[in-house]
Protein backbone atom coordinates (compact mmCIF):
# COMPACT_ATOMS: atom_id res chain seq x y z
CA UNK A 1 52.31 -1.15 0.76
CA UNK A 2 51.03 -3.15 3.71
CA UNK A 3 48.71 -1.65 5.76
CA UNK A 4 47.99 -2.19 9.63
CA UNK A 5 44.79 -2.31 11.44
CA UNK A 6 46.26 1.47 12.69
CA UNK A 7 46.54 3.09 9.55
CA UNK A 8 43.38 2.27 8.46
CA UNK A 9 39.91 4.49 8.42
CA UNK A 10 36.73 4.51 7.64
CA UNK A 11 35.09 6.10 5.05
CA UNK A 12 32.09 8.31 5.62
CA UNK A 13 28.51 6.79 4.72
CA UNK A 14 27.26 7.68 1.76
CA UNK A 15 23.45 7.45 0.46
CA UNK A 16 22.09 4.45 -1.81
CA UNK A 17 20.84 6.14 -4.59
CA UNK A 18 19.79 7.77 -6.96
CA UNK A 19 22.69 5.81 -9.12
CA UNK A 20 21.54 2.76 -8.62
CA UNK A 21 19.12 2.70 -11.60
CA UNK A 22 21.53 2.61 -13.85
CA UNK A 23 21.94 -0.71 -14.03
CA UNK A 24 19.50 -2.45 -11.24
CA UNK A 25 16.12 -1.41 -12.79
CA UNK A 26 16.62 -1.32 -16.18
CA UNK A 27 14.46 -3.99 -17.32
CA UNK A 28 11.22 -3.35 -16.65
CA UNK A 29 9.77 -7.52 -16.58
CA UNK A 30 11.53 -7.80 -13.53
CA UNK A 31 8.05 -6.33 -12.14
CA UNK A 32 6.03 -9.42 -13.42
CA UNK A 33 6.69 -11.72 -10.39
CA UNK A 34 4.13 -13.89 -12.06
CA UNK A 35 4.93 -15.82 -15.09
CA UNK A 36 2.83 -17.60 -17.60
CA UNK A 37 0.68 -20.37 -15.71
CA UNK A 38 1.72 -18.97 -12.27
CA UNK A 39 -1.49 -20.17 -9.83
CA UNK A 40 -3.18 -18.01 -7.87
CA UNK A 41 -5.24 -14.34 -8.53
CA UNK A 42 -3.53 -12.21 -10.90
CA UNK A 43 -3.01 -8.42 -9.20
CA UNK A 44 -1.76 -5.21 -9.97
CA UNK A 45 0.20 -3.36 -7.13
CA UNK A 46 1.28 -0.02 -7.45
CA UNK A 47 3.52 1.60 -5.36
CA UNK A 48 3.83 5.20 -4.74
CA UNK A 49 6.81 6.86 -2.80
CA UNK A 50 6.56 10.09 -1.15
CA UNK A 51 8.62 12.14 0.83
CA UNK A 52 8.44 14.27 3.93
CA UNK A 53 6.94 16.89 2.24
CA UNK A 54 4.42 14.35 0.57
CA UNK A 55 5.98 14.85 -2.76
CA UNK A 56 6.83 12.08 -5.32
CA UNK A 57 10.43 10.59 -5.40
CA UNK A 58 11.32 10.33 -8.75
CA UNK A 59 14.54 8.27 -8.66
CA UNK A 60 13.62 5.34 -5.53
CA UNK A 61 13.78 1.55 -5.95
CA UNK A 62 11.20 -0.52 -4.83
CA UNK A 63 12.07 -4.13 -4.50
CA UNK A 64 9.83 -7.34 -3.62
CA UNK A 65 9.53 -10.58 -2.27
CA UNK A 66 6.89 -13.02 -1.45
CA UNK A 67 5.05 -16.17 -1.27
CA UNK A 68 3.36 -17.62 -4.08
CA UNK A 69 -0.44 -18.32 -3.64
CA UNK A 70 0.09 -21.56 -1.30
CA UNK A 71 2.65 -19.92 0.55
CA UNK A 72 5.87 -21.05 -0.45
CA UNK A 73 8.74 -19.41 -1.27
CA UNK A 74 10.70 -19.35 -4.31
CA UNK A 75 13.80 -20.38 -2.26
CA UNK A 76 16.18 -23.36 -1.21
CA UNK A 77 15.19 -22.57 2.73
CA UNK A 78 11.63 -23.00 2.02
CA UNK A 79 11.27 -27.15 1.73
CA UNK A 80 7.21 -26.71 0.31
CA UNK A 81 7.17 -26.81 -3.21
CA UNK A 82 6.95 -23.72 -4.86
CA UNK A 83 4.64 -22.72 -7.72
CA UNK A 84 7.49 -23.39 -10.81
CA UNK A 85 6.25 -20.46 -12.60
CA UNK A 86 6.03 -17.85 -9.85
CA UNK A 87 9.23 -16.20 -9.24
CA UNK A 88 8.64 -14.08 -5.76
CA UNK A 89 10.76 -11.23 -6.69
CA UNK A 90 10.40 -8.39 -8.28
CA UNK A 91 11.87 -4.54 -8.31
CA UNK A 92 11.27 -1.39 -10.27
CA UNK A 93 12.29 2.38 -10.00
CA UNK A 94 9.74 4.60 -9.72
CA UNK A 95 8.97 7.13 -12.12
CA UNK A 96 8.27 11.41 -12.16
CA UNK A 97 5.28 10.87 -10.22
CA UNK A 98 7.05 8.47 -7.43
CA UNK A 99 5.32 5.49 -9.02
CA UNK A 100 5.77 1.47 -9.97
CA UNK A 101 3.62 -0.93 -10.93
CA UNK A 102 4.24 -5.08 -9.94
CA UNK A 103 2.08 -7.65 -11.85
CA UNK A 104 2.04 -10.72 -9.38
CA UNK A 105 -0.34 -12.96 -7.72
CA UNK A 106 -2.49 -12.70 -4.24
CA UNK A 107 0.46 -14.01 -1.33
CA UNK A 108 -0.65 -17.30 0.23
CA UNK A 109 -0.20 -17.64 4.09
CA UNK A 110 2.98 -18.14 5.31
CA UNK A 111 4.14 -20.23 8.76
CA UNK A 112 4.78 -17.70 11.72
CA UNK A 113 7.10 -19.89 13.51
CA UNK A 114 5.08 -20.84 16.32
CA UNK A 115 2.21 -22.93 14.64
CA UNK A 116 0.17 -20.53 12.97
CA UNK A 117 -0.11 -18.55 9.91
CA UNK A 118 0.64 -15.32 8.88
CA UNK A 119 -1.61 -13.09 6.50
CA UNK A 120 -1.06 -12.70 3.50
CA UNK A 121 1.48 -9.99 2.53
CA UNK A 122 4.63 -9.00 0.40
CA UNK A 123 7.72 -7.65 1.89
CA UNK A 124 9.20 -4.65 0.54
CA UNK A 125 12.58 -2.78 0.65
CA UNK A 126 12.51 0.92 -0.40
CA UNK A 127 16.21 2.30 -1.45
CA UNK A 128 16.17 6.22 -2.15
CA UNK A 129 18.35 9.14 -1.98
CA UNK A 130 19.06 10.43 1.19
CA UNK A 131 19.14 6.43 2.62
CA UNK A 132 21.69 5.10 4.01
CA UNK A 133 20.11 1.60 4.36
CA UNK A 134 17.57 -0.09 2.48
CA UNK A 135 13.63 0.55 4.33
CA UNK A 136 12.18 -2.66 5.25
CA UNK A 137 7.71 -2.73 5.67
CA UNK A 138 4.99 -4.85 4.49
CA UNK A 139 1.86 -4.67 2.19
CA UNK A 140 -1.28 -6.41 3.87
CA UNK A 141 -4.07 -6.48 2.02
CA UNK A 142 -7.91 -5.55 3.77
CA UNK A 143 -10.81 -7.64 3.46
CA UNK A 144 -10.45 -10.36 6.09
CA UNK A 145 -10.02 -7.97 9.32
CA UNK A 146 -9.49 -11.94 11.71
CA UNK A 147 -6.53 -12.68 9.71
CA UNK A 148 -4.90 -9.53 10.17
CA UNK A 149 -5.90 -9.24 14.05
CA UNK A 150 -4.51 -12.42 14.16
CA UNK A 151 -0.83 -11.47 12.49
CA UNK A 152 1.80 -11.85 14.53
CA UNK A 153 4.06 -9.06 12.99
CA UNK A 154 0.84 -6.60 12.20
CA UNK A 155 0.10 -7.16 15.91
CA UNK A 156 3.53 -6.00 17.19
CA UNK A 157 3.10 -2.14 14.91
CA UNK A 158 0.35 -0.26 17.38
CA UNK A 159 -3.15 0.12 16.40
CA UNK A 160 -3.02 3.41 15.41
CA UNK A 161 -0.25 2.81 12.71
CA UNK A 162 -1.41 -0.38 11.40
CA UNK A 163 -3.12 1.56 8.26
CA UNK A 164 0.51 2.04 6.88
CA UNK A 165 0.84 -1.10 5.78
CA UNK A 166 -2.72 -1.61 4.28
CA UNK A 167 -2.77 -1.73 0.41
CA UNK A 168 -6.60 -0.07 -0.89
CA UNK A 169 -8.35 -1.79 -3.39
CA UNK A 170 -7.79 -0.11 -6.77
CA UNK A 171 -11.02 0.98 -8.76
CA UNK A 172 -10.98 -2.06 -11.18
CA UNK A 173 -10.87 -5.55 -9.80
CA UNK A 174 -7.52 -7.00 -9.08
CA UNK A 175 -5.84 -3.16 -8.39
CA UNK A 176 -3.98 -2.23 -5.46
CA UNK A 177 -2.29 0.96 -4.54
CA UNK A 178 -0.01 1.24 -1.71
CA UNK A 179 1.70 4.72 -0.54
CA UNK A 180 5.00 4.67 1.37
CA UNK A 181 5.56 7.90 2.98
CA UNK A 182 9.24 8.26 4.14
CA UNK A 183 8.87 11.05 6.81
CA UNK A 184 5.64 13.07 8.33
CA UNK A 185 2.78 12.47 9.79
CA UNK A 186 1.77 9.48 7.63
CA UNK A 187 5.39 7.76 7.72
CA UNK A 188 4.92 3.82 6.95
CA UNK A 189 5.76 1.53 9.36
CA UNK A 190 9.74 0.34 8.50
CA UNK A 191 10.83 -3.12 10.06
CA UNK A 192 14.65 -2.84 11.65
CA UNK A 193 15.90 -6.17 9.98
């Protein structure tokens, strides 16, 4: 049966999960971006996703990617050399409490296309129930307040919203935690990419 441009329809949208742990997060080392010998500081991010109601979503994907401690990417567009032993990507599902933990390595500054540098920071797609689309944001991390001021993505996301994107130093040395609120009053910032 042939079928003409006419007799065709679309289908309605559906959401992206919560089947797609079945097979995508299964393996739980492809949340150690960082493998033996990668350079750079060793760091523990965990990830926490909450919905509008701030309650955990048990059955979300988090995936990464980002620059290795020089700030290269682990990719054929990026012509620095790339730490061999850091891989850049990483992606987990999150747990009963909304939770996933990455082991990687501190992001090195990236280019920002006109001449300057970026800070550091790992990009992030969320993929829930209820999505239609992936969420696209970003994890800065605090300390040097000059680099961020100076970021010309952070800069774009106003003042008063640039906190959703800030990772907090953990209670041991070399933990982060980062909260992504889907909906309410503490919503993270989501790039459209």
């Amino acid at each position: 049966m042939s079928h003409t441009p006419e007799s065709l329809c679309s289908l309605p949208s559906q959401t992206v999960g919560p089947f797609f742990q079945l097979g995508l997060t299964a393996d739980a080392a492809v949340g150690c971006l960082a493998g033996q010998g990668a350079i750079g500081e060793r760091i523990r991010l965990q990830f926490r996703l909450l919905d509008g109601d701030g309650a955990p979503v048990p059955d979300g994907m988090i995936e990464l990617w980002q620059a290795d401690a020089s700030g290269s990417y682990n990719n054929s567009a990026d012509t620095r050399q790339s730490d061999a032993a850091f891989g850049g990507f990483g992606r987990l599902a999150t747990d009963a409490d909304g939770t996933c933990t990455f082991s990687t390595i501190q992001p090195g500054r990236v280019p920002d296309g006109s001449g300057g540098l970026q800070a550091p920071h790992i990009n992030v797609s969320v993929f829930a129930r209820g999505l239609l689309a992936r969420l696209c944001t970003r994890v800065y991390f605090g300390g040097n307040l000059a680099l961020l001021d100076d970021d010309v993505v952070l800069t774009l996301v106003p003042a008063e919203r640039r906190h959703t994107l800030l990772a907090k130093r953990g209670p041991t040395p070399g933990n982060w935690t980062f909260d992504i609120h889907l909906q309410g009053p503490q919503e993270t910032v989501f790039f459209d990419i």
